[in-house]
N, C-alpha and C. Protein backbone atom coordinates (compact mmCIF):
# COMPACT_ATOMS: atom_id res chain seq x y z
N UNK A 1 19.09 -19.27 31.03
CA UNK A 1 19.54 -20.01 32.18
C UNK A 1 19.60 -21.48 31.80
N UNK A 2 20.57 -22.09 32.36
CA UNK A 2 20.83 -23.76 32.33
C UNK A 2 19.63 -24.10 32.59
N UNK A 3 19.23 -25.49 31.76
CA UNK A 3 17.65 -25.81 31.70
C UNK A 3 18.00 -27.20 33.60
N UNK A 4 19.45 -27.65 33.98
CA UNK A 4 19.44 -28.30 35.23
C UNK A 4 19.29 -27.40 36.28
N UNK A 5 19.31 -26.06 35.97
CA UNK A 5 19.83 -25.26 36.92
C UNK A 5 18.19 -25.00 37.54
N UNK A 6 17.53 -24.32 36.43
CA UNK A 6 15.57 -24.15 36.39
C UNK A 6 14.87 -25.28 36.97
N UNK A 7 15.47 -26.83 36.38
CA UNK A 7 15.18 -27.71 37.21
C UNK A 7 15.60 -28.18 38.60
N UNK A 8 16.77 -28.05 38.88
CA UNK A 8 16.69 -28.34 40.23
C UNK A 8 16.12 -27.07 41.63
N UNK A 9 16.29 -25.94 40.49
CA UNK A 9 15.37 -24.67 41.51
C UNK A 9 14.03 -25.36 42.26
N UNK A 10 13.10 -25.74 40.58
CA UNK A 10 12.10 -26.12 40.85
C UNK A 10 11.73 -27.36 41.85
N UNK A 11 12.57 -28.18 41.34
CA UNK A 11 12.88 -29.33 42.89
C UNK A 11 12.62 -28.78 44.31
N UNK A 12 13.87 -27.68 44.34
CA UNK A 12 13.84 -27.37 45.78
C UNK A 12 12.71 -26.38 46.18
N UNK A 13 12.22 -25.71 45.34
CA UNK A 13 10.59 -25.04 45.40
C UNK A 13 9.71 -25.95 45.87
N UNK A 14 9.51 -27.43 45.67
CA UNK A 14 8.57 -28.18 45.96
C UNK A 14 8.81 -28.81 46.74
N UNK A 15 10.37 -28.84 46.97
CA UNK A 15 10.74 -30.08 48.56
C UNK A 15 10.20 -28.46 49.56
N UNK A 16 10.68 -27.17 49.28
CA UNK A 16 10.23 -26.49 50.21
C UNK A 16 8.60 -25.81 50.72
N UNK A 17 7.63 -26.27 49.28
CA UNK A 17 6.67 -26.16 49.84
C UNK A 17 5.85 -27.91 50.35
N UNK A 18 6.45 -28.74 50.20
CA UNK A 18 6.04 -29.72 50.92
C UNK A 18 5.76 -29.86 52.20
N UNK A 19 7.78 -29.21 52.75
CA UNK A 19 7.67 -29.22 54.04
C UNK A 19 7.09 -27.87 54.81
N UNK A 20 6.51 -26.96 53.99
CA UNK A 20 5.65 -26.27 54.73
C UNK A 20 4.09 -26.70 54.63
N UNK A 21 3.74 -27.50 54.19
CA UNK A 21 2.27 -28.11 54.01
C UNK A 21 2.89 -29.18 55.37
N UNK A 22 4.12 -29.77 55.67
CA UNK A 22 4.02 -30.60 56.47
C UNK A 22 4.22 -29.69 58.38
N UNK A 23 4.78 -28.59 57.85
CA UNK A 23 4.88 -27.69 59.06
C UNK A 23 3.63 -27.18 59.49
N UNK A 24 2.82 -27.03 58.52
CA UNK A 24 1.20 -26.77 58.62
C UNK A 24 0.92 -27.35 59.26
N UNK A 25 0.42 -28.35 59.28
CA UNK A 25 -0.08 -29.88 59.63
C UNK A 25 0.06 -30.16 61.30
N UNK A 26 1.63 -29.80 61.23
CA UNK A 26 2.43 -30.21 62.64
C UNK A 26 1.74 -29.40 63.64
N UNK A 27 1.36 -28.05 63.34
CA UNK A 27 1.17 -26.80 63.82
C UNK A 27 0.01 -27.11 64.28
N UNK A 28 -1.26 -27.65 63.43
CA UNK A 28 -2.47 -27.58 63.85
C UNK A 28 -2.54 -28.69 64.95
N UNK A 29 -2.09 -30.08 64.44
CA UNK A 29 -1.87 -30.98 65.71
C UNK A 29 -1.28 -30.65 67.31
N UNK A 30 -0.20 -29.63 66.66
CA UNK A 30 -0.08 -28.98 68.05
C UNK A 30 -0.80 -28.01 68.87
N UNK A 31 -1.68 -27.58 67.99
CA UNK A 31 -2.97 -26.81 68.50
C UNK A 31 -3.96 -27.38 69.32
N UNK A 32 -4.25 -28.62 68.71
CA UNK A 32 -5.16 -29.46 69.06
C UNK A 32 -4.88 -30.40 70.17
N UNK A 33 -3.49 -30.41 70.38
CA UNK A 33 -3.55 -30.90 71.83
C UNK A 33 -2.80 -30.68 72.65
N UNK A 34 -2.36 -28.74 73.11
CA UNK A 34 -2.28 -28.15 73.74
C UNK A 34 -3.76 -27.76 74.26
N UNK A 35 -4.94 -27.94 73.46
CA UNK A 35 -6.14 -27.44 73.42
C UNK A 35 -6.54 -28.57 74.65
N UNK A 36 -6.43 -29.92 74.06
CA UNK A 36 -7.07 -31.28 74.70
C UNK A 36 -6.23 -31.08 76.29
N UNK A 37 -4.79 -30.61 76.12
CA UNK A 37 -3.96 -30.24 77.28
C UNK A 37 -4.31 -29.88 78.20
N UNK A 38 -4.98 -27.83 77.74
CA UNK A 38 -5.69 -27.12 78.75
C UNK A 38 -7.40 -27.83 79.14
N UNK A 39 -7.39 -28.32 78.23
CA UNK A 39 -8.80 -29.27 78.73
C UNK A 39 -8.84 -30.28 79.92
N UNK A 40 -7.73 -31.20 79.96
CA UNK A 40 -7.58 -32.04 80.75
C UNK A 40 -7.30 -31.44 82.14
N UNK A 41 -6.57 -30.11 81.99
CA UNK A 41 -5.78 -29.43 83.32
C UNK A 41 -7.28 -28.85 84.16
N UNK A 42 -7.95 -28.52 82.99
CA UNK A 42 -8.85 -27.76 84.19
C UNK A 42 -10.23 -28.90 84.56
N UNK A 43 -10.04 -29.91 83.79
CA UNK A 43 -11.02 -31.46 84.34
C UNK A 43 -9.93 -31.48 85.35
N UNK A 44 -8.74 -31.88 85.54
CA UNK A 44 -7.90 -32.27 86.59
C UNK A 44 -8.35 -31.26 87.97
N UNK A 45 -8.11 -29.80 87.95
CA UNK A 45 -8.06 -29.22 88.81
C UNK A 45 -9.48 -29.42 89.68
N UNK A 46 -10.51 -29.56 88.55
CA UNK A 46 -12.23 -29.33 89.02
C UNK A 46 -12.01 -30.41 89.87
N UNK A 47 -11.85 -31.99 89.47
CA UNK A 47 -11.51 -32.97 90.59
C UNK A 47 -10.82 -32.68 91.39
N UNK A 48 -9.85 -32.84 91.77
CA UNK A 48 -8.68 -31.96 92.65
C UNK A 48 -9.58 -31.09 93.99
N UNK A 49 -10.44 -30.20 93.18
CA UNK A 49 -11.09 -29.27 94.37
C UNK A 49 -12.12 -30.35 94.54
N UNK A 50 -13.17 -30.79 94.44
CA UNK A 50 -14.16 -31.55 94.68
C UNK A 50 -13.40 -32.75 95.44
N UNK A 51 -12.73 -33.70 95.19
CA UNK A 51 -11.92 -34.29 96.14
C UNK A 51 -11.41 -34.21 97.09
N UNK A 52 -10.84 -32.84 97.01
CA UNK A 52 -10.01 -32.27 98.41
C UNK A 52 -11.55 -32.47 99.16
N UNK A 53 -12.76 -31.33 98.90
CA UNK A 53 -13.98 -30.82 99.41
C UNK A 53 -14.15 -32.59 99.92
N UNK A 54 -14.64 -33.47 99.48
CA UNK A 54 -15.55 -34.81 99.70
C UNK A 54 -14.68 -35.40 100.66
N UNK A 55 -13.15 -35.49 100.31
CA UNK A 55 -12.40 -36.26 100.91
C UNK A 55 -11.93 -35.75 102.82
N UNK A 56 -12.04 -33.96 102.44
CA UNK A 56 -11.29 -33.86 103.58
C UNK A 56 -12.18 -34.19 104.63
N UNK A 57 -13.65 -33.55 104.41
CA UNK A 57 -14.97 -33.86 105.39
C UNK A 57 -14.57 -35.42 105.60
N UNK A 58 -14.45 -36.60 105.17
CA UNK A 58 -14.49 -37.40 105.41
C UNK A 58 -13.08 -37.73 106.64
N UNK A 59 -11.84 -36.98 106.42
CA UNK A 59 -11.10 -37.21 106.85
C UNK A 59 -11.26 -36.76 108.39
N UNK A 60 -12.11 -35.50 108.45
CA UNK A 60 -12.75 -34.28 109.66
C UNK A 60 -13.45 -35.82 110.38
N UNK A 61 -14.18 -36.20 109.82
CA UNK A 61 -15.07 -37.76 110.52
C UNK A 61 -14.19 -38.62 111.00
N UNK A 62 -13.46 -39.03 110.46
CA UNK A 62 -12.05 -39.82 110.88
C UNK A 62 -11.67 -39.72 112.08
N UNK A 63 -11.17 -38.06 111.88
CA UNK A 63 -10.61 -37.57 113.33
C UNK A 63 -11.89 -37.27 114.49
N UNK A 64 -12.61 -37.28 114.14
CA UNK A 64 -13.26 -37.06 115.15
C UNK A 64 -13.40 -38.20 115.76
N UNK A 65 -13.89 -39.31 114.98
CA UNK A 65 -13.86 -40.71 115.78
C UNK A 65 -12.54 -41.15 116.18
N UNK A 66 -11.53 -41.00 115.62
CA UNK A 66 -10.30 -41.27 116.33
C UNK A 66 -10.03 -40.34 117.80
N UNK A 67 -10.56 -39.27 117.96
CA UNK A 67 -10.96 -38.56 119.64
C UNK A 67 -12.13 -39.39 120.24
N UNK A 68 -12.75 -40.30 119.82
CA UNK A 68 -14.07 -40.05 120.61
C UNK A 68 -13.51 -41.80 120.95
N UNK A 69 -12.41 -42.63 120.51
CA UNK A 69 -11.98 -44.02 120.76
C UNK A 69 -11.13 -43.33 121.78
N UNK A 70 -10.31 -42.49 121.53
CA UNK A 70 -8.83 -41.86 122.55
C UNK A 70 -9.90 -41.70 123.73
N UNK A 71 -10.50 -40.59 124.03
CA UNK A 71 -11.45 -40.45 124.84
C UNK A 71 -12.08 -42.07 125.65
N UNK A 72 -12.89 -42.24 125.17
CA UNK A 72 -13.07 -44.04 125.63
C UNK A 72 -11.99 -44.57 126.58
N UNK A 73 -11.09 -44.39 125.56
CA UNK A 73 -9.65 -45.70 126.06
C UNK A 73 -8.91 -44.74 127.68
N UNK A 74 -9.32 -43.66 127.27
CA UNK A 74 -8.36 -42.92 128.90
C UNK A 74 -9.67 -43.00 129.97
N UNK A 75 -11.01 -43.00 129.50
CA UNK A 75 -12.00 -43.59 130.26
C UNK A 75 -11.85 -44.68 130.87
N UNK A 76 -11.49 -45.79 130.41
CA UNK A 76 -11.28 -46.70 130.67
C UNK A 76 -10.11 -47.13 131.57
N UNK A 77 -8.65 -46.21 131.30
CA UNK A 77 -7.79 -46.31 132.26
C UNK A 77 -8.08 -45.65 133.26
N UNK A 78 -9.11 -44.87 133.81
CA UNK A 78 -9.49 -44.12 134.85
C UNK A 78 -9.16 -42.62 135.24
N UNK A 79 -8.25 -42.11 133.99
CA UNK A 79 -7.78 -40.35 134.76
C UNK A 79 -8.53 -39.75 133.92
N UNK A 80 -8.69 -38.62 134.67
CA UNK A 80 -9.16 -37.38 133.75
C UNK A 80 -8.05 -36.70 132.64
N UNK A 81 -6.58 -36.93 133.54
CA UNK A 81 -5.59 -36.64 132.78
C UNK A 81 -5.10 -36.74 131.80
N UNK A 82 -5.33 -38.78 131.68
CA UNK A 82 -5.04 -39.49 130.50
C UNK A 82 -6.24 -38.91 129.24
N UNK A 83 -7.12 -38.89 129.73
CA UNK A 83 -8.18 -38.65 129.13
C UNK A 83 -8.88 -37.30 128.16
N UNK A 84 -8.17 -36.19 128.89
CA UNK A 84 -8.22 -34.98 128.25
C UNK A 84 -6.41 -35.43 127.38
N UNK A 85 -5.35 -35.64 127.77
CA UNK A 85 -4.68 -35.52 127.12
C UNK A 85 -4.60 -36.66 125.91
N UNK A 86 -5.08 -37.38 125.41
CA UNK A 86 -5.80 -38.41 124.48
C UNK A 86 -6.10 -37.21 123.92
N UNK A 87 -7.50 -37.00 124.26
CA UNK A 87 -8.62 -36.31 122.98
C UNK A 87 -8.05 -35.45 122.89
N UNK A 88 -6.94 -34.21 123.29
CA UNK A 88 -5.91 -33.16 122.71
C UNK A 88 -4.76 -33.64 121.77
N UNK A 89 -4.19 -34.69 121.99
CA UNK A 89 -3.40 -34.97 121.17
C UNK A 89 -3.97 -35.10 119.73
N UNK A 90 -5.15 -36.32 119.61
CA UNK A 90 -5.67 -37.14 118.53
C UNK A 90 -6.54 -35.45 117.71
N UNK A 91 -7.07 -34.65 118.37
CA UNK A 91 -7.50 -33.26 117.69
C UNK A 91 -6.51 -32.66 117.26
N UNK A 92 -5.57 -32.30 117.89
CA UNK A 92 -4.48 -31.79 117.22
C UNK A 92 -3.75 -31.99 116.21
N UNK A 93 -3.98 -33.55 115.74
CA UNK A 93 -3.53 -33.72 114.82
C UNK A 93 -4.62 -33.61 113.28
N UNK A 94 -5.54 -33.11 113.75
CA UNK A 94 -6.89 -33.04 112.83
C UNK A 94 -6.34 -32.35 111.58
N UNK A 95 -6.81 -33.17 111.06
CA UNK A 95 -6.61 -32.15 108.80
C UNK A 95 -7.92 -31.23 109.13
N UNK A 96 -7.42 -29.53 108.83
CA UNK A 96 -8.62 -28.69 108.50
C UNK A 96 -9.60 -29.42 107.52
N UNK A 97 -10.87 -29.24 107.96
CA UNK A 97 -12.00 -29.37 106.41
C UNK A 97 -12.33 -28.21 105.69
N UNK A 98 -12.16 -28.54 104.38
CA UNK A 98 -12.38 -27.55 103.50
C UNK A 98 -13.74 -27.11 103.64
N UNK A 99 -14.24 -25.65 103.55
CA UNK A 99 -15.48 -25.19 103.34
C UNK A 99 -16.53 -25.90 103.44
N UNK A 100 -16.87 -27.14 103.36
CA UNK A 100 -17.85 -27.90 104.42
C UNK A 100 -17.59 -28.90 105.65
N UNK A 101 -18.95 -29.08 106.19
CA UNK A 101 -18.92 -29.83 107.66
C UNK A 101 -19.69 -31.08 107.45
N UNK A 102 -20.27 -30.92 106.26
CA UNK A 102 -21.11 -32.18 106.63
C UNK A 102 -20.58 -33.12 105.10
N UNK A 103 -21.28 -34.31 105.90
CA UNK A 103 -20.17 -35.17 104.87
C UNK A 103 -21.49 -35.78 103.95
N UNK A 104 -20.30 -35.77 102.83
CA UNK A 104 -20.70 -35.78 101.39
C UNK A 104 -21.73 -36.77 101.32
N UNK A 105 -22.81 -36.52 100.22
CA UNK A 105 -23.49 -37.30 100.16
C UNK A 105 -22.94 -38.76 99.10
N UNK A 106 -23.50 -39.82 98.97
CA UNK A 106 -22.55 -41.34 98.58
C UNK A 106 -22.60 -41.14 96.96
N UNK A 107 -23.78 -40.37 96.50
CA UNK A 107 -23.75 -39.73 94.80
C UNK A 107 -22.63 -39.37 94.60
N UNK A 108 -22.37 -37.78 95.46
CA UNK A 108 -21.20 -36.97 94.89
C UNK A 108 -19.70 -37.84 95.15
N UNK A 109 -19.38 -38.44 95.62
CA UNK A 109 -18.27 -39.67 95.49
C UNK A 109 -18.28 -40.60 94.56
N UNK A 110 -19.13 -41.27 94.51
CA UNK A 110 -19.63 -41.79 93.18
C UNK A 110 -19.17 -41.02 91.67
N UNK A 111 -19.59 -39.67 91.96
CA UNK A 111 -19.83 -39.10 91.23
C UNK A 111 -18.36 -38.36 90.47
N UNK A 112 -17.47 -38.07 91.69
CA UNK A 112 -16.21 -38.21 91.34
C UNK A 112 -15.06 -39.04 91.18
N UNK A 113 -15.55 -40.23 91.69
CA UNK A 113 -15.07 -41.65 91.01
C UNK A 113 -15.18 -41.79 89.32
N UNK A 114 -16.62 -42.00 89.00
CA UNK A 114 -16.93 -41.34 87.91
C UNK A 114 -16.21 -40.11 86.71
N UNK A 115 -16.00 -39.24 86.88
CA UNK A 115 -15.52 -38.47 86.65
C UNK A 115 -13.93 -38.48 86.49
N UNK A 116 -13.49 -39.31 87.54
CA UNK A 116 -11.50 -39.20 87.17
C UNK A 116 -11.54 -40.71 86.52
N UNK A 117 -12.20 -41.26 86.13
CA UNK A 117 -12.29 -42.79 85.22
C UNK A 117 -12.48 -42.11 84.11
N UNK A 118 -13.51 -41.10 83.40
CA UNK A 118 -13.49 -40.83 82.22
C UNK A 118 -12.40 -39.90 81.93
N UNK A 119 -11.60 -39.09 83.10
CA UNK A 119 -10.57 -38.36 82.49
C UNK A 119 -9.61 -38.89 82.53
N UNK A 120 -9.22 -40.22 83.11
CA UNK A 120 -8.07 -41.32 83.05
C UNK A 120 -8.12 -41.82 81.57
N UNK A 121 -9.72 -42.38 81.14
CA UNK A 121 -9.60 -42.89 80.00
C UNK A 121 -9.33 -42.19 79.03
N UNK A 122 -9.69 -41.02 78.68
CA UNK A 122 -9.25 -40.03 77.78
C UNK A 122 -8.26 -39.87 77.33
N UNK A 123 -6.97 -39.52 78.59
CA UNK A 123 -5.83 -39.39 78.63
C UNK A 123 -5.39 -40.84 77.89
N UNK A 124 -6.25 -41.79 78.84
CA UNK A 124 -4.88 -43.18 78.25
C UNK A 124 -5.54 -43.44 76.06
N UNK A 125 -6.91 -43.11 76.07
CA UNK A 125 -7.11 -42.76 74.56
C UNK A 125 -6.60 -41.83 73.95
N UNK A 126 -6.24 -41.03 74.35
CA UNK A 126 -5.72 -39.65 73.81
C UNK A 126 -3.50 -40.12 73.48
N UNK A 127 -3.17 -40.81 74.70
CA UNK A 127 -1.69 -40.90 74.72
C UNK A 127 -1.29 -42.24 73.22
N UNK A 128 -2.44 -42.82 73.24
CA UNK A 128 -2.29 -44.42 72.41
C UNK A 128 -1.88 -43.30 70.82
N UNK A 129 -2.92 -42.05 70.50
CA UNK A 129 -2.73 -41.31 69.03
C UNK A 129 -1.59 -41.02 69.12
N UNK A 130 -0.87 -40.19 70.22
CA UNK A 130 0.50 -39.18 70.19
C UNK A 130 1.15 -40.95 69.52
């Protein structure tokens, strides 16, 4: 065989195992942060539920004091009418609370404040490598 012919085989033998050492490479990086991916999704979701939980109770408090001012204020204009129809309206518009009634203690807010700061920072450390 032509001794250019053996040589340029061999060329393309090594440009082609290069770029599979570089397809390697690509592969594992993409492993590694589809991995960091599903990591972040299920830190995301855990906040997500704990937020909804802390936030909605708080929102349940909201509305309740926003009935118990409506209430007041039709007190104050004198009907019973105004007055039941106030505190029906302002309830009706109430956000269900999730699975609890009593409102969160000032830790666990804290605590998920906490918590979406280190998975913010991650992400914004994690986006600076890509």
């Amino acid at each position: 065989m032509n001794p250019a012919i053996v040589s340029h085989l061999l060329l393309e033998d090594q440009q082609l195992a290069r770029k599979r050492e570089e397809v390697a490479v690509l592969q594992v990086q993409l492993a590694e942060r589809e991995y960091f991916l599903t990591h972040l999704r299920a830190e995301l979701a855990a906040f997500e539920g704990g937020y909804l939980r802390e936030v909605g109770v708080l929102y349940a408090e909201l509305d309740e004091w926003k009935a118990k001012i409506a209430e007041f204020a039709a007190a104050v204009a004198g009907t019973t009418d105004a007055r039941a129809a106030a505190t029906q309206h302002v309830r009706a518009r109430k956000i269900p609370t999730p699975l609890r009634t009593e409102r969160p203690p000032r830790q666990s807010i804290i605590n998920l404040r906490q918590r979406w700061t280190n998975c913010s920072e991650k992400l914004r450390d994690r986006s600076t490598l890509i």
